[in-house]
N, C-alpha and C. Protein backbone atom coordinates (compact mmCIF):
# COMPACT_ATOMS: atom_id res chain seq x y z
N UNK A 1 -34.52 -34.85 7.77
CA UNK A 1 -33.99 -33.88 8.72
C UNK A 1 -34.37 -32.48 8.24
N UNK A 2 -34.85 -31.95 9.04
CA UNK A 2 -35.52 -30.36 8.51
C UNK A 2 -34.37 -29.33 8.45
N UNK A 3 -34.65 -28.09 7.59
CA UNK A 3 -33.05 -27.62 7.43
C UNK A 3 -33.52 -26.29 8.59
N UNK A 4 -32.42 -25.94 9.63
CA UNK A 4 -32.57 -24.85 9.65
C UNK A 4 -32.80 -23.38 9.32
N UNK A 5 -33.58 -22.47 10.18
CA UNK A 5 -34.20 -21.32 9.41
C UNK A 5 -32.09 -20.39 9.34
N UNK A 6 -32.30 -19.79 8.18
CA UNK A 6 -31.09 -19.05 8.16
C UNK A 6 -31.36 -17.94 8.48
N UNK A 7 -30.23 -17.18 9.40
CA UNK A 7 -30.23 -15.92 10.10
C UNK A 7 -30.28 -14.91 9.42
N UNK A 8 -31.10 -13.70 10.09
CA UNK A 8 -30.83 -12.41 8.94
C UNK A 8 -29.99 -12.00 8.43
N UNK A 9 -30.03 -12.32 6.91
CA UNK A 9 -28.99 -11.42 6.12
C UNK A 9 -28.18 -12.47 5.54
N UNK A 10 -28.83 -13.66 5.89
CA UNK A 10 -27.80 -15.11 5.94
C UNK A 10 -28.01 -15.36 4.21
N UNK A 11 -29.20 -15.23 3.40
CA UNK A 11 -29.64 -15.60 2.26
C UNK A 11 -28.72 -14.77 0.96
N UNK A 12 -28.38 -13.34 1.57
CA UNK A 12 -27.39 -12.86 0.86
C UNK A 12 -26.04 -13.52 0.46
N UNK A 13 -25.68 -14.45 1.73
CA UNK A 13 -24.47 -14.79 1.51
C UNK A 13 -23.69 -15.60 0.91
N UNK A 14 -22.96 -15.30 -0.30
CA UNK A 14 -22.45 -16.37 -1.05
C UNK A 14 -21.22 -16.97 -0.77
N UNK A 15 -20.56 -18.11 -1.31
CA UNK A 15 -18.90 -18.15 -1.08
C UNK A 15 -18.51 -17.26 -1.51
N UNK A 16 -18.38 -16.23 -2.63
CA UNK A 16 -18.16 -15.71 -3.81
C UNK A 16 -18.40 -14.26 -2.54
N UNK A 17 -19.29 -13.58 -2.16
CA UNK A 17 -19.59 -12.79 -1.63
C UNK A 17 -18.39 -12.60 -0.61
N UNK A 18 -18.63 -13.49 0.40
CA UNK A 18 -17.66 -13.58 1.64
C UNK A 18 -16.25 -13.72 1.41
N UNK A 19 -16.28 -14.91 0.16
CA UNK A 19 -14.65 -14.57 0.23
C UNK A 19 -14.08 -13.28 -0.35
N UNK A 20 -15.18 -12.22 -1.03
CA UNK A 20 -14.08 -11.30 -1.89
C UNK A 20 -14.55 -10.11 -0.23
N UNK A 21 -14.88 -10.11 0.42
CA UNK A 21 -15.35 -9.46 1.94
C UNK A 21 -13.93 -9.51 3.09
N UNK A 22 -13.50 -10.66 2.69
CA UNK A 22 -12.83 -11.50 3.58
C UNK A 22 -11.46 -11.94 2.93
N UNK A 23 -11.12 -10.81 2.11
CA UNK A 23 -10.19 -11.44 0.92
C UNK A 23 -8.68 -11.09 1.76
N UNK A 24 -8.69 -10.15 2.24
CA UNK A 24 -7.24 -9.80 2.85
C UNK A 24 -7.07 -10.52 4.13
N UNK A 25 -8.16 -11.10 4.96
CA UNK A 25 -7.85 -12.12 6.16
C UNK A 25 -7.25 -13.30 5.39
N UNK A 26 -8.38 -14.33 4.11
CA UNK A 26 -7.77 -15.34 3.80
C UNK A 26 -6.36 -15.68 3.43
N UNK A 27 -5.71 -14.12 2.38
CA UNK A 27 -4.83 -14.33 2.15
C UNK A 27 -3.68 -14.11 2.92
N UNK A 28 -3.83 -13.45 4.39
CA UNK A 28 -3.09 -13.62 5.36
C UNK A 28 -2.91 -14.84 6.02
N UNK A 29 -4.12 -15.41 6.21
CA UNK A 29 -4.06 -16.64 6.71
C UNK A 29 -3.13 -17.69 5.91
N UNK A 30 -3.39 -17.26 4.20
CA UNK A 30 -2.48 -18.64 3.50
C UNK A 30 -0.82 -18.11 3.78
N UNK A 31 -0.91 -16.78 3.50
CA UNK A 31 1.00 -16.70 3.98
C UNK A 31 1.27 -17.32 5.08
N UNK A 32 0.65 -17.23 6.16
CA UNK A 32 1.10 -17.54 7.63
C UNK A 32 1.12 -18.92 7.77
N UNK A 33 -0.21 -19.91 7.06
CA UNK A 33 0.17 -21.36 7.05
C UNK A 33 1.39 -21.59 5.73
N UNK A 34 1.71 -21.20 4.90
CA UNK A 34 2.97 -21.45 3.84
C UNK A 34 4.42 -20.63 4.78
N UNK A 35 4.09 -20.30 5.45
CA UNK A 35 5.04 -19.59 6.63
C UNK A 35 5.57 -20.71 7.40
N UNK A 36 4.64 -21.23 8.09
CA UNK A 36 4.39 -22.35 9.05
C UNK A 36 5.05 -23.71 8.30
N UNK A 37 4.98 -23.72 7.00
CA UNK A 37 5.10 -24.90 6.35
C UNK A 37 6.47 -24.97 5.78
N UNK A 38 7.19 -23.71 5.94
CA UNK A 38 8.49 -23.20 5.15
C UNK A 38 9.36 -23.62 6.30
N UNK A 39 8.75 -23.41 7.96
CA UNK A 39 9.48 -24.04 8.83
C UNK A 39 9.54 -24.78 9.14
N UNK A 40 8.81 -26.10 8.53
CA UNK A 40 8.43 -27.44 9.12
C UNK A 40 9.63 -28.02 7.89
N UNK A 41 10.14 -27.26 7.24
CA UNK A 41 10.84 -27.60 6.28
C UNK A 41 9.97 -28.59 4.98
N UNK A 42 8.77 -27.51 4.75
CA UNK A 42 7.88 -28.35 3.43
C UNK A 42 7.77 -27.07 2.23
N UNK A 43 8.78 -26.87 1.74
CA UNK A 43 8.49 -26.43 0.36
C UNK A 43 7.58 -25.85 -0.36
N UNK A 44 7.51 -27.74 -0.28
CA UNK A 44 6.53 -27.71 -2.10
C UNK A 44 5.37 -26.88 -1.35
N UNK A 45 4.76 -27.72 0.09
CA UNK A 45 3.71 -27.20 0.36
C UNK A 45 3.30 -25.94 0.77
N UNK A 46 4.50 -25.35 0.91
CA UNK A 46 3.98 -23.26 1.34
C UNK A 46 3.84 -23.51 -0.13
N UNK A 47 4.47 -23.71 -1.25
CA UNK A 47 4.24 -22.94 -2.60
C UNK A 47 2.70 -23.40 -2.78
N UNK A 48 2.39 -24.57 -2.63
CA UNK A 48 0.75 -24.99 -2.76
C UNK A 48 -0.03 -24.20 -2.33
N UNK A 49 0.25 -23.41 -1.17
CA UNK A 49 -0.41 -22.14 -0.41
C UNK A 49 -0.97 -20.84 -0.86
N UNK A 50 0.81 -20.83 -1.05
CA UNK A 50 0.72 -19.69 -2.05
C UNK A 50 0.36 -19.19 -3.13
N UNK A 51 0.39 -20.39 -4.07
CA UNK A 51 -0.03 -20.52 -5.13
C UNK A 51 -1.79 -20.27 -5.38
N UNK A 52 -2.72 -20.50 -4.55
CA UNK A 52 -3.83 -20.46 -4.03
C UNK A 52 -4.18 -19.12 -3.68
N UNK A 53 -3.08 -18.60 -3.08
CA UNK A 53 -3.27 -16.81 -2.30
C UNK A 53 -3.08 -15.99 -3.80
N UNK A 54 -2.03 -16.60 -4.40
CA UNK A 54 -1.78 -15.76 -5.93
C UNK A 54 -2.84 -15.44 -7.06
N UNK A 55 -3.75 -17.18 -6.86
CA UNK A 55 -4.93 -17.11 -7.71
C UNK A 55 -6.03 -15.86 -7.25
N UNK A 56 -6.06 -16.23 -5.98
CA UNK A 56 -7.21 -15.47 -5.22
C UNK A 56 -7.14 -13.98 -5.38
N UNK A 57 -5.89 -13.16 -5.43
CA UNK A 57 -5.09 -11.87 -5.75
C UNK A 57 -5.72 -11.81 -7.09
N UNK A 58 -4.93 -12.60 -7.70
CA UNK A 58 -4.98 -12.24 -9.00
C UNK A 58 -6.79 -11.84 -9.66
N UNK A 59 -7.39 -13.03 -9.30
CA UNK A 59 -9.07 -13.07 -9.88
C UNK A 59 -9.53 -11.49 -9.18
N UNK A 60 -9.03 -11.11 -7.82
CA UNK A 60 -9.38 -9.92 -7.84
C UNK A 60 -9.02 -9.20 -8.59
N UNK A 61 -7.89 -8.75 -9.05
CA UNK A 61 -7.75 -7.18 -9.36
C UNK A 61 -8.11 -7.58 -10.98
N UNK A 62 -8.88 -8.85 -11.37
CA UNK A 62 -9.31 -8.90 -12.86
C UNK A 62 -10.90 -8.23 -12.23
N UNK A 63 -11.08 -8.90 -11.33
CA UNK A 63 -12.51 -8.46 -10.84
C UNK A 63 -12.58 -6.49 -11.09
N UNK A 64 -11.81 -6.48 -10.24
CA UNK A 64 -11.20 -4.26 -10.03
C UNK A 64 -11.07 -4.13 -11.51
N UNK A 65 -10.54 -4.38 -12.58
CA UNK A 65 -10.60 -3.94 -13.68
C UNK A 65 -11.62 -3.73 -14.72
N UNK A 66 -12.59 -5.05 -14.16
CA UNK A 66 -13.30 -5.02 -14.73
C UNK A 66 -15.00 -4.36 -14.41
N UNK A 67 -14.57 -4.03 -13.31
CA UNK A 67 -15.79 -3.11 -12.87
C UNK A 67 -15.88 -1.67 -13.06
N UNK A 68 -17.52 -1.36 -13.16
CA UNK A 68 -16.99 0.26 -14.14
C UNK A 68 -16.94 0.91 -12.97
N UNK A 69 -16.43 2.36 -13.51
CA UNK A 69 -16.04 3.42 -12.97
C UNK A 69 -17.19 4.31 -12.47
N UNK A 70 -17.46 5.13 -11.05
CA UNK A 70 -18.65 5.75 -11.18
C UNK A 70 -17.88 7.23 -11.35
């Protein structure tokens, strides 16, 4: 099966890229499903959510610290 040609600008794009691009949608999105899950009466599983949104936070602002200053 032949792979499709990727769109301009498409070769730039990493997971790593997009998700730190896209970092304040995802982690809206995980409150709102651990939201969703807090009313379905599931716990554990918003904290699984959250817990995920916390990592994602967190690896940023190690990322922000660790980048220099201009």
């Amino acid at each position: 099966m032949p792979e499709e040609p990727l769109a301009p600008g498409a070769a730039d794009e990493t997971v790593g890229g997009l998700a730190q691009l896209y970092l304040g949608n995802i982690l809206y999105a995980l409150e709102h499903c651990a939201l969703s899950l807090d009313g379905e009466g599931k716990p554990l599983d918003a904290a699984f959510y959250r817990g995920i949104g916390r990592k994602l936070a967190d690896a940023h602002g190690r990322t922000k610290r660790i980048e220099p200053q201009p």
